[in-house]
C-alpha atoms as a PDB file:
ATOM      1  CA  UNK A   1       7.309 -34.931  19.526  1.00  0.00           C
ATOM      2  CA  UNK A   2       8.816 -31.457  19.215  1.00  0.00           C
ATOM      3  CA  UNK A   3       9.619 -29.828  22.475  1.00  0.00           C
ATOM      4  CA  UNK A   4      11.660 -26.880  21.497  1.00  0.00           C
ATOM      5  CA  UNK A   5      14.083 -26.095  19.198  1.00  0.00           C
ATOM      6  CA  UNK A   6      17.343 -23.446  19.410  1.00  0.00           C
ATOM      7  CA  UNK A   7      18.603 -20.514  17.355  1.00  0.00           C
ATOM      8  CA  UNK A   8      21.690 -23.419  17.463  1.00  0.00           C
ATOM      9  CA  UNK A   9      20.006 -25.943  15.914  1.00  0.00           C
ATOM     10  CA  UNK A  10      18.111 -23.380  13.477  1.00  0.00           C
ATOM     11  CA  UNK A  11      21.122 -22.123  12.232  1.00  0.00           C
ATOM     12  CA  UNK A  12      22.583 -25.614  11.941  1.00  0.00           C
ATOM     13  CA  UNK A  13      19.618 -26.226   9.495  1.00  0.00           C
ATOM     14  CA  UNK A  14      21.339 -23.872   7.233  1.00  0.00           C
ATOM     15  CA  UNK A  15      24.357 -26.555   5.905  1.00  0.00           C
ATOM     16  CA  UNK A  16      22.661 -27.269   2.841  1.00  0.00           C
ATOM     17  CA  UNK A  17      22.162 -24.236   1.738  1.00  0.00           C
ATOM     18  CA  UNK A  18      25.888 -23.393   3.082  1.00  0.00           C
ATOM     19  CA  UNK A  19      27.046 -26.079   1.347  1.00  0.00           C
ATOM     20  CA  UNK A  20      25.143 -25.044  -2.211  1.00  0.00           C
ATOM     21  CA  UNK A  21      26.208 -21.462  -1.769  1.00  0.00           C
ATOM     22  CA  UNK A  22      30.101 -22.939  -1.888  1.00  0.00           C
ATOM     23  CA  UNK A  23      29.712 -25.130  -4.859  1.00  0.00           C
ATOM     24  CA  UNK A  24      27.940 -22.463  -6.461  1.00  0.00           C
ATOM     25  CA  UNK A  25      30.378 -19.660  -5.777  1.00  0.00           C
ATOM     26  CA  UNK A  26      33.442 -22.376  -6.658  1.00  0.00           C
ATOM     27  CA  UNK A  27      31.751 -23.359  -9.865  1.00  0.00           C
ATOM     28  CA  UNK A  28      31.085 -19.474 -10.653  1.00  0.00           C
ATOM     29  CA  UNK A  29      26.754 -20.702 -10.820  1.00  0.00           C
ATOM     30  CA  UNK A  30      25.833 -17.158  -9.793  1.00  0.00           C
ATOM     31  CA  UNK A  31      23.552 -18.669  -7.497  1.00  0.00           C
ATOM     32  CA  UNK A  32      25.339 -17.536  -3.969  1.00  0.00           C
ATOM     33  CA  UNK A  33      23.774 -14.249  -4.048  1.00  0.00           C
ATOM     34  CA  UNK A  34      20.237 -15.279  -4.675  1.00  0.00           C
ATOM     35  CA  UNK A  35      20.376 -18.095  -2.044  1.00  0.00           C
ATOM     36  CA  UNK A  36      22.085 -15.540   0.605  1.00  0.00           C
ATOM     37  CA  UNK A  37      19.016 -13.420   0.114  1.00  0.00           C
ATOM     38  CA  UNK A  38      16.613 -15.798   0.138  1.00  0.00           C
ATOM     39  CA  UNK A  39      17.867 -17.551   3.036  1.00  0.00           C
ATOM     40  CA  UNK A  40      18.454 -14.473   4.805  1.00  0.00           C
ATOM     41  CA  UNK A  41      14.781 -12.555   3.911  1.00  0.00           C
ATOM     42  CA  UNK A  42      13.504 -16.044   5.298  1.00  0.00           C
ATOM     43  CA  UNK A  43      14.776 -15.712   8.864  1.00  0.00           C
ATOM     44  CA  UNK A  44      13.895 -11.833   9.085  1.00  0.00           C
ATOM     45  CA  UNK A  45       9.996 -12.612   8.227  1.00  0.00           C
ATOM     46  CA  UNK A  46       9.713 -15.391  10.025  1.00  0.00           C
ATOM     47  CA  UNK A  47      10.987 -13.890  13.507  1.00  0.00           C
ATOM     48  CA  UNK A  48       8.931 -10.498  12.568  1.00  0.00           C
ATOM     49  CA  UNK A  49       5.971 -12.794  12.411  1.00  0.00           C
ATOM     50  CA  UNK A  50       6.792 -14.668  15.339  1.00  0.00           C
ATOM     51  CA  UNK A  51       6.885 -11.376  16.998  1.00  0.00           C
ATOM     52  CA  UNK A  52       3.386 -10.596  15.467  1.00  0.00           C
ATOM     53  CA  UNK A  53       1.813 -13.344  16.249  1.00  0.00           C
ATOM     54  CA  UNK A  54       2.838 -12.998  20.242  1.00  0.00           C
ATOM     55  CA  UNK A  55       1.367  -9.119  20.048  1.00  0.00           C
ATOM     56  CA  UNK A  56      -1.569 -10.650  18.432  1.00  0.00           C
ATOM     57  CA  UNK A  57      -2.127 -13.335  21.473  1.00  0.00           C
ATOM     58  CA  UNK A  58      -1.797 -11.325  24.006  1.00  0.00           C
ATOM     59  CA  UNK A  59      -3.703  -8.148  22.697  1.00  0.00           C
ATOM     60  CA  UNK A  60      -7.591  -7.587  23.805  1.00  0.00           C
ATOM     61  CA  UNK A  61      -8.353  -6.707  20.471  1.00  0.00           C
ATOM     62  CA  UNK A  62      -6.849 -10.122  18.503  1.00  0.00           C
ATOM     63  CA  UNK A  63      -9.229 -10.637  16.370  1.00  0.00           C
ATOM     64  CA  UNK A  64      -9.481  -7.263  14.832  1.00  0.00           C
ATOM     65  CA  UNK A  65      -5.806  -7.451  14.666  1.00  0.00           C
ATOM     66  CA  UNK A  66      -5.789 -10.665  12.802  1.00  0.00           C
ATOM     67  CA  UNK A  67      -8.783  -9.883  10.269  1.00  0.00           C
ATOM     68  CA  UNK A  68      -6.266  -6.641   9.543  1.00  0.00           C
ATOM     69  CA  UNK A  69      -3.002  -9.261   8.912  1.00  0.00           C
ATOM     70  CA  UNK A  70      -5.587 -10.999   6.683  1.00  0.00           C
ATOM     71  CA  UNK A  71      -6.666  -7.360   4.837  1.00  0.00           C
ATOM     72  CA  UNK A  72      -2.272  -6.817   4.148  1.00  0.00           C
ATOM     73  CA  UNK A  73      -1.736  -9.860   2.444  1.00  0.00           C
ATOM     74  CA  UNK A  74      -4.173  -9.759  -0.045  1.00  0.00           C
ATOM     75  CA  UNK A  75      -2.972  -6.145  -0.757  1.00  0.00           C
ATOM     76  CA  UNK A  76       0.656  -7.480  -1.127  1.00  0.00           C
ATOM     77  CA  UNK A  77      -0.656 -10.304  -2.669  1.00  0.00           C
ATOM     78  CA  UNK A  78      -2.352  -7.638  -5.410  1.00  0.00           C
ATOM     79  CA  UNK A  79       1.006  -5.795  -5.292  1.00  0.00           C
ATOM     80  CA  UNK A  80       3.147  -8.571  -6.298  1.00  0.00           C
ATOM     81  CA  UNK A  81       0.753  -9.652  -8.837  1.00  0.00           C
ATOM     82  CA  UNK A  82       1.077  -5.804 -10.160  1.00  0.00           C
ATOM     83  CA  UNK A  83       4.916  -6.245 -10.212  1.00  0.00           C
ATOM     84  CA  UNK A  84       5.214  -9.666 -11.926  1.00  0.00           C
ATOM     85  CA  UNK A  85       2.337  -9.085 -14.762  1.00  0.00           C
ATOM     86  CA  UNK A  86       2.343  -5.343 -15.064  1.00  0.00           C
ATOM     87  CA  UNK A  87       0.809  -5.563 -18.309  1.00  0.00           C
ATOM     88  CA  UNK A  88      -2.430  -6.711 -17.316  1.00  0.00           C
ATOM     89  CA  UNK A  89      -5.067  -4.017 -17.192  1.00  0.00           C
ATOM     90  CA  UNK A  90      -6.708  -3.927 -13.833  1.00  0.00           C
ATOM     91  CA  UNK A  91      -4.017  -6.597 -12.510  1.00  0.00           C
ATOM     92  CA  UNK A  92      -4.257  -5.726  -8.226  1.00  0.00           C
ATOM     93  CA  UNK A  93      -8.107  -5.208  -9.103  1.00  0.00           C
ATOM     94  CA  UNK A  94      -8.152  -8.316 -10.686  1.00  0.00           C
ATOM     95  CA  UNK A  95      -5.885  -9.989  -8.166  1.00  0.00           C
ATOM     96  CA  UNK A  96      -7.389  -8.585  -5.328  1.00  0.00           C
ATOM     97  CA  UNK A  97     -11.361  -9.919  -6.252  1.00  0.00           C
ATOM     98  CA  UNK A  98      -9.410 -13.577  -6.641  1.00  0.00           C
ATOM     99  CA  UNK A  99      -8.160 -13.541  -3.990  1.00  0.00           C
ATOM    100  CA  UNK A 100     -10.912 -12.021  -1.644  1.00  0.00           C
ATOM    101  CA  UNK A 101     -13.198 -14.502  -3.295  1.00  0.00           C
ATOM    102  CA  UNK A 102     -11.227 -18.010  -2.504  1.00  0.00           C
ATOM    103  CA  UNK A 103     -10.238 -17.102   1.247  1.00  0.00           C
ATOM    104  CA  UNK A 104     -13.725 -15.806   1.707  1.00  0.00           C
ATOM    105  CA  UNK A 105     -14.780 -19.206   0.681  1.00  0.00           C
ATOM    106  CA  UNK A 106     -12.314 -21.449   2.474  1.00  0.00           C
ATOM    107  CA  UNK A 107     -12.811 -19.019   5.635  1.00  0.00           C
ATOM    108  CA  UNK A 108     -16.453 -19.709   5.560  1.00  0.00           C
ATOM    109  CA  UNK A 109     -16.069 -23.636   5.004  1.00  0.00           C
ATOM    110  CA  UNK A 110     -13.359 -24.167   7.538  1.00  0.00           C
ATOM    111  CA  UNK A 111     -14.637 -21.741  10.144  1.00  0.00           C
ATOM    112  CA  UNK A 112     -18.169 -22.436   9.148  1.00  0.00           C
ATOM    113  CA  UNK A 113     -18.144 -25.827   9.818  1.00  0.00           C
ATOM    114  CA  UNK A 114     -16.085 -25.556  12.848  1.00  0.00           C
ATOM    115  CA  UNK A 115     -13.622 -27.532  11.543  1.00  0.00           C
ATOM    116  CA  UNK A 116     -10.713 -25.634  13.513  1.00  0.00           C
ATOM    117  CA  UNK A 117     -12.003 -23.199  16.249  1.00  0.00           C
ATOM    118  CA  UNK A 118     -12.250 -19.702  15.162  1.00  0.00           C
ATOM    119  CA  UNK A 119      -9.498 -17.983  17.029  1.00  0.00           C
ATOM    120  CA  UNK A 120      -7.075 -15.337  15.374  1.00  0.00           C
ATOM    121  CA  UNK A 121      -3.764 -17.174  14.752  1.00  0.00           C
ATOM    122  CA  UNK A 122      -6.310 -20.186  13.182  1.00  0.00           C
ATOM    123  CA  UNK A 123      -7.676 -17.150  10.693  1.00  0.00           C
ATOM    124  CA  UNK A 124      -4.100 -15.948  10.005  1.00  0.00           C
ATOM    125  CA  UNK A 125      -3.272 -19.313   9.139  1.00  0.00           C
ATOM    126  CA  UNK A 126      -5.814 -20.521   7.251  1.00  0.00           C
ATOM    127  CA  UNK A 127      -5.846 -17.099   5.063  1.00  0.00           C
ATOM    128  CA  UNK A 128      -1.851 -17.280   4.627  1.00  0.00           C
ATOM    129  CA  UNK A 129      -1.901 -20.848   3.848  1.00  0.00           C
ATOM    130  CA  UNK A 130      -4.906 -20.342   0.937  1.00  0.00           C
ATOM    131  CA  UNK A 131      -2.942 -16.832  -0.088  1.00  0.00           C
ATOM    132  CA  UNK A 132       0.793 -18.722  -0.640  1.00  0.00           C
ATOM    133  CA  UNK A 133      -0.476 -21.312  -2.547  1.00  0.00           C
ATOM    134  CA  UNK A 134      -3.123 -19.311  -4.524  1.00  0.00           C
ATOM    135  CA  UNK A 135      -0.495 -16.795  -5.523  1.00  0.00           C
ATOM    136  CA  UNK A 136       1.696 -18.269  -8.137  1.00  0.00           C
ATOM    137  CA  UNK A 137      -0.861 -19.748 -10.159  1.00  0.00           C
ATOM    138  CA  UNK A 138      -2.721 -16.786 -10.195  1.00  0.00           C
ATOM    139  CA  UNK A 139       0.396 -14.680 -11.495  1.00  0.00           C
ATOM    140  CA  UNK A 140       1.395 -17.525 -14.127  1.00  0.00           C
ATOM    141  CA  UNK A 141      -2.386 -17.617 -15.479  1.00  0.00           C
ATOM    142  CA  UNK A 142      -2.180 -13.784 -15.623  1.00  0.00           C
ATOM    143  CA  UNK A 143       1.094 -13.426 -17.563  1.00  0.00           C
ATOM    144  CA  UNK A 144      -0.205 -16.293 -19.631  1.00  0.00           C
ATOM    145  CA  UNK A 145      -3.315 -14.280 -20.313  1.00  0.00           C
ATOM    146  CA  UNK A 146      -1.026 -10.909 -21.847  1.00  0.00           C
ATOM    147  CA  UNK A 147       0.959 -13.485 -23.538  1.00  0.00           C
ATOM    148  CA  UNK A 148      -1.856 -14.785 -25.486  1.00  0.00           C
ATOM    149  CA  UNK A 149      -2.893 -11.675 -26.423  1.00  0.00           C
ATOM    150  CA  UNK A 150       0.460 -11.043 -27.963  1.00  0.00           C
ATOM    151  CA  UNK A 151       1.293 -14.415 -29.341  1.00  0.00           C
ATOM    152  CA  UNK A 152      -2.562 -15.347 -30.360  1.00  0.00           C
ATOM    153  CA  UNK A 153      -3.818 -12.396 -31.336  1.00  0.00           C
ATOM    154  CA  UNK A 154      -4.844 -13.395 -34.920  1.00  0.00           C
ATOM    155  CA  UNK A 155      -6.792 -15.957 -33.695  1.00  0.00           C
ATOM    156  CA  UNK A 156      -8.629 -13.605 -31.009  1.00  0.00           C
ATOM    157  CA  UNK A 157      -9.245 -11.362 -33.941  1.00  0.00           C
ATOM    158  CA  UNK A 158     -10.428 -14.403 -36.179  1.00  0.00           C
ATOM    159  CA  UNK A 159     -12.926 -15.394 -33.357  1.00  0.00           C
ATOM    160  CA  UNK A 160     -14.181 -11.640 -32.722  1.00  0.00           C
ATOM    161  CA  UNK A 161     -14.635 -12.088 -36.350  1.00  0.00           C
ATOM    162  CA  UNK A 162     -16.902 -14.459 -36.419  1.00  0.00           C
ATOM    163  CA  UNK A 163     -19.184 -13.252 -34.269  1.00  0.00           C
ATOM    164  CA  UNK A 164     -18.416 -15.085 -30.784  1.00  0.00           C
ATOM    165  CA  UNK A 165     -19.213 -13.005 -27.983  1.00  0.00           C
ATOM    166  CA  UNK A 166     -17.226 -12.633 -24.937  1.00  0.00           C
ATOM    167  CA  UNK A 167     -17.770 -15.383 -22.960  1.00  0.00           C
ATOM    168  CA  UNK A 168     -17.277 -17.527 -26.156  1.00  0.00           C
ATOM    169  CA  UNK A 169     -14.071 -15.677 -26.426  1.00  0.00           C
ATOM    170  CA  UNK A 170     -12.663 -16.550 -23.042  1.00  0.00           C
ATOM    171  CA  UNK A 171     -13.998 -20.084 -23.431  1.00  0.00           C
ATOM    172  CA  UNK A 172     -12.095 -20.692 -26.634  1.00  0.00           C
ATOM    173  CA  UNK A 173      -8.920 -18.558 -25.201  1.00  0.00           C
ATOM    174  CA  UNK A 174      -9.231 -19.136 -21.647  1.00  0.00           C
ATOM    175  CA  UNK A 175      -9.070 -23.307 -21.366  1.00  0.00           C
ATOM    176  CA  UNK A 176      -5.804 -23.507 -22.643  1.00  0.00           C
ATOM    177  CA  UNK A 177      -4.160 -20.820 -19.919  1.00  0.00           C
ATOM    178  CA  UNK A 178      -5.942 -22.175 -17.288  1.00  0.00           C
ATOM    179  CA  UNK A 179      -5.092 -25.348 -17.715  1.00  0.00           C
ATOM    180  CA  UNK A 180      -1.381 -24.824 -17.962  1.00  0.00           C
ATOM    181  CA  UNK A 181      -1.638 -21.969 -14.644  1.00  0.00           C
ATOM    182  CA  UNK A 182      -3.068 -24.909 -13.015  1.00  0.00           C
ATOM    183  CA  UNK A 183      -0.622 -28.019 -13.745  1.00  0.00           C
ATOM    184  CA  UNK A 184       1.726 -27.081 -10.923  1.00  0.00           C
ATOM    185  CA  UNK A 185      -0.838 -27.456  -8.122  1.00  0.00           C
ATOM    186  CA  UNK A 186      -2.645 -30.441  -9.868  1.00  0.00           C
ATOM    187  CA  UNK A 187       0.943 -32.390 -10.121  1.00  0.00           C
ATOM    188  CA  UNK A 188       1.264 -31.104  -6.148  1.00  0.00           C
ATOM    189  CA  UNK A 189      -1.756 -33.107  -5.570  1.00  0.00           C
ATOM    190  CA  UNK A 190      -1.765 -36.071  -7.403  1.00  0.00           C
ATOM    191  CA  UNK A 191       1.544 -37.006  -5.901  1.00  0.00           C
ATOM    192  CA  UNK A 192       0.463 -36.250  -2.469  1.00  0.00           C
ATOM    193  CA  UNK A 193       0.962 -39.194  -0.078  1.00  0.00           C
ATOM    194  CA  UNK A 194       2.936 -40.914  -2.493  1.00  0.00           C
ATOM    195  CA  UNK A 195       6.543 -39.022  -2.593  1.00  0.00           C
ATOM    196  CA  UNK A 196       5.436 -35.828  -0.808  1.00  0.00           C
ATOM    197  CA  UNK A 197       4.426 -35.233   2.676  1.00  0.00           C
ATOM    198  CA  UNK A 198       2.219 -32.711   3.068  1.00  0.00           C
ATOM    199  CA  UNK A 199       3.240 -29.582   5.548  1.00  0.00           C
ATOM    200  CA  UNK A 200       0.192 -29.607   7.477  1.00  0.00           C
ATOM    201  CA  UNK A 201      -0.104 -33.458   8.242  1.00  0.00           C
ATOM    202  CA  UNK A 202       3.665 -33.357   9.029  1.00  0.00           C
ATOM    203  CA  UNK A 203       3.330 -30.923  11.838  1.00  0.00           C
ATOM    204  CA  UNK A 204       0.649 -32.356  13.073  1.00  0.00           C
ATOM    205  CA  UNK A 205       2.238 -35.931  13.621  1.00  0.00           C
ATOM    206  CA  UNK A 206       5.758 -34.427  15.063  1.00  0.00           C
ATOM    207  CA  UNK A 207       3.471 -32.744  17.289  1.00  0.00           C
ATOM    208  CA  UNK A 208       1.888 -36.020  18.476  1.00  0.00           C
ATOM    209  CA  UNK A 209      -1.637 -35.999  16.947  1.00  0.00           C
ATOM    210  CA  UNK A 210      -3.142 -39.121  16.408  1.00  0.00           C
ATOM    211  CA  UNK A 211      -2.344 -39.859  12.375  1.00  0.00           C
ATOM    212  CA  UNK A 212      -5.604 -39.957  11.754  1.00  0.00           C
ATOM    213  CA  UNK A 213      -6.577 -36.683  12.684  1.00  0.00           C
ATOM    214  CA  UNK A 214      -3.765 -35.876  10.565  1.00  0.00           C
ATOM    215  CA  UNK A 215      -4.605 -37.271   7.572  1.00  0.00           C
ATOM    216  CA  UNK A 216      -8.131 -35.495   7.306  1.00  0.00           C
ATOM    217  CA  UNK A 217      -7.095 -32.179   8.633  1.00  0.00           C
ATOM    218  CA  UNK A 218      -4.106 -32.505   5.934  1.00  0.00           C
ATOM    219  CA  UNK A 219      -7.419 -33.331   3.240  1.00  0.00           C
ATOM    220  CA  UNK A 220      -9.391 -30.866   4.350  1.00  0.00           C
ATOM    221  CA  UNK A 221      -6.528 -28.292   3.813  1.00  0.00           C
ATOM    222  CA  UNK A 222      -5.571 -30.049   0.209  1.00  0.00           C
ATOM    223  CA  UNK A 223      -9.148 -29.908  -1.248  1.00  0.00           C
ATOM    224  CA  UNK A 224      -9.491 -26.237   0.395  1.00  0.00           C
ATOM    225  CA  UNK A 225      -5.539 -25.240  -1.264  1.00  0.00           C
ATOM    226  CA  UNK A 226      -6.934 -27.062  -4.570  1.00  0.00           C
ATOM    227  CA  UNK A 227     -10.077 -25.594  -5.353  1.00  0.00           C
ATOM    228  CA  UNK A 228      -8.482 -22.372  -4.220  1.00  0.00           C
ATOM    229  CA  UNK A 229      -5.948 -22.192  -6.509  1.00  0.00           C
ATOM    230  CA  UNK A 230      -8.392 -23.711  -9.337  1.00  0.00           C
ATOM    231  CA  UNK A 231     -11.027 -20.718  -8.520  1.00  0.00           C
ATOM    232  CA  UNK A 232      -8.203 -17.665  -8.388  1.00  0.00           C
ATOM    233  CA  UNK A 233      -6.880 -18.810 -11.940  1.00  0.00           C
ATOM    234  CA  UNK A 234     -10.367 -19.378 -13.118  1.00  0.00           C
ATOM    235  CA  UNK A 235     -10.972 -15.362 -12.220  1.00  0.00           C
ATOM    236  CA  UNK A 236      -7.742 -14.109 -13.352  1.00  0.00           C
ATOM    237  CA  UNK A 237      -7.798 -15.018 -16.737  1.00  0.00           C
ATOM    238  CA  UNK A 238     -11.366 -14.570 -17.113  1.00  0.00           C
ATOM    239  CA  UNK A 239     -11.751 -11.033 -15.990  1.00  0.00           C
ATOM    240  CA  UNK A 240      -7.499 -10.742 -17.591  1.00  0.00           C
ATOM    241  CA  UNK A 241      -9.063 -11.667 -20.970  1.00  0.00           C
ATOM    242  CA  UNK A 242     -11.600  -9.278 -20.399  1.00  0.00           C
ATOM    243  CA  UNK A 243      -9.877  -6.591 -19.661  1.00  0.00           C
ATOM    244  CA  UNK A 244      -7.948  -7.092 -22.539  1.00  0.00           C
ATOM    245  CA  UNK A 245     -11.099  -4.928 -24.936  1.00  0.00           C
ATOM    246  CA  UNK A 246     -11.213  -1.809 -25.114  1.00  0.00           C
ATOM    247  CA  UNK A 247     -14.885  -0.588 -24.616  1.00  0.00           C
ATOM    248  CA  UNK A 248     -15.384  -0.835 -28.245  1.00  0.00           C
ATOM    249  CA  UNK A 249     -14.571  -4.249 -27.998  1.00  0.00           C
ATOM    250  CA  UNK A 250     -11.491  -4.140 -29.984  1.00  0.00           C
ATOM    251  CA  UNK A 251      -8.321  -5.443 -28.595  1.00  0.00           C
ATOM    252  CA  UNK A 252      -5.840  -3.430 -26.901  1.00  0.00           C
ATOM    253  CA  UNK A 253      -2.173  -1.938 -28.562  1.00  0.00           C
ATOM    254  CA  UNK A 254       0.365  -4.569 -28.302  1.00  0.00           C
ATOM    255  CA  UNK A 255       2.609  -1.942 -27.497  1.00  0.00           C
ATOM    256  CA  UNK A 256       0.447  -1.457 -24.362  1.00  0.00           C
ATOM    257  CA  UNK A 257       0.881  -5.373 -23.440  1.00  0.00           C
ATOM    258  CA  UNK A 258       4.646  -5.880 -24.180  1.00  0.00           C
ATOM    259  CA  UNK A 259       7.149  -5.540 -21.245  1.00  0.00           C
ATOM    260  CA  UNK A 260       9.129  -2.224 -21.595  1.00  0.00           C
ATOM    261  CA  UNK A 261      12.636  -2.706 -22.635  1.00  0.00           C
ATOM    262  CA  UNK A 262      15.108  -3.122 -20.199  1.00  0.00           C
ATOM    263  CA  UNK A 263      17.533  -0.876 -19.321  1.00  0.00           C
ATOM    264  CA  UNK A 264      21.189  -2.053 -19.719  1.00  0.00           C
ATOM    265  CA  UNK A 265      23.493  -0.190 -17.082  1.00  0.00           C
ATOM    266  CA  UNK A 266      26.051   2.210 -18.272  1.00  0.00           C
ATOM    267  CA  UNK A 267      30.060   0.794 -18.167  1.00  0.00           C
END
């Protein structure tokens, strides 16, 4: 069991990445910069929401407080999705109703079937835990989604053709990005137990819960992250591909999908 642990042994955690950072800088990787940040934007929001968490204990008003922590990250998760696919009409939008959607739905089964007691750093949890995992899939299936657009768009155009209405359309367009959005998280799972260790179980045993209590809490958190993930790609790309049409049904500029050139600094 874990009684405490120091700002010592904390920082001592950091050789590794110490040690990368000097092989990288020796070998001239350009790595050192990106793992000083990193490591460093780590530490800052962790302690800041370490520091949260305590206001949010102690205050009268906690679960108010942590229903508002909940409301933030899914409009930084919609922000971030904004940033890395720009080019998806109605990305945040999009992002946003994915999002809302799957932690309204874990929320409800976890808290619903009293699973874990409803208290606020439980909800903060629970949300941040669907949220992180949710988030990269959803941002790969909605670049994917512009990309097809670009890359595909002959074939779109064959299919609009043809006669296939929209749901035909993201059927015969959609599978594909979906599938690939979702190979990450699918590969995360059918390993688990076998060469990975699952966060959730982990802390749970170094805390000294019986292992199996463990184990199911750690299943119950893996089929939640799962279908999660699974239902946030399924709405991002088909509500992406959708938004895709112009009202007339025709597809959008691929001037208005493509990245804008990037802008080389002056020597």
């Amino acid at each position: 069991m874990i009684d405490s642990v120091s700002w010592t042994q904390a920082a001592a955690s950091l050789v590794l990445v110490a040690l990368t950072m000097v092989i990288g800088w020796w070998l001239r990787l350009g790595i050192t910069r990106q793992l000083l940040i990193a490591a460093a934007r780590a530490a800052v929001q962790l302690v800041a929401v370490g520091v949260l968490f305590g206001v949010i204990v102690s205050s009268s008003q906690a679960i108010a407080l942590a229903w508002l922590w909940v409301i933030v990250m899914v409009v930084v998760t919609a922000m971030v999705a904004r940033r890395r696919a720009p080019q998806l009409p109605n990305g945040p939008l999009i992002a946003a109703l994915a999002v809302v959607a799957t932690v309204g739905l874990c929320l409800l089964v976890v808290f619903g079937l009293d699973i874990i007691d409803y208290e606020p750093v439980n909800l903060i949890v629970v949300a941040g835990i669907t949220i992180g995992n949710t988030l990269p899939a959803l941002v790969l299936g909605a670049k994917q989604t512009v990309n097809a657009a670009v890359v595909e768009r002959g074939q779109i155009e064959a299919l609009m053709a043809l006669g296939l209405s929209m749901m035909q359309i993201v059927q015969q367009v959609g599978g594909p990005i979906a599938r690939l959005a979702l190979v990450p998280q699918i590969e995360r799972t059918n390993v688990v137990g076998l060469i990975a260790l699952p966060g959730a179980m982990t802390g749970l045993l170094l805390a000294g819960v019986a292992p199996r209590d463990a184990v199911l809490v750690q299943l119950v958190v893996m089929y939640l992250v799962l279908g999660a993930v699974a239902l946030s790609v399924v709405v991002t790309v088909a509500l992406g591909i959708r938004s895709l049409f112009t009202p007339a049904l025709t597809l959008l500029p691929v001037e208005e999908l493509q990245p804008p050139p990037s802008k080389r600094p002056r020597r």
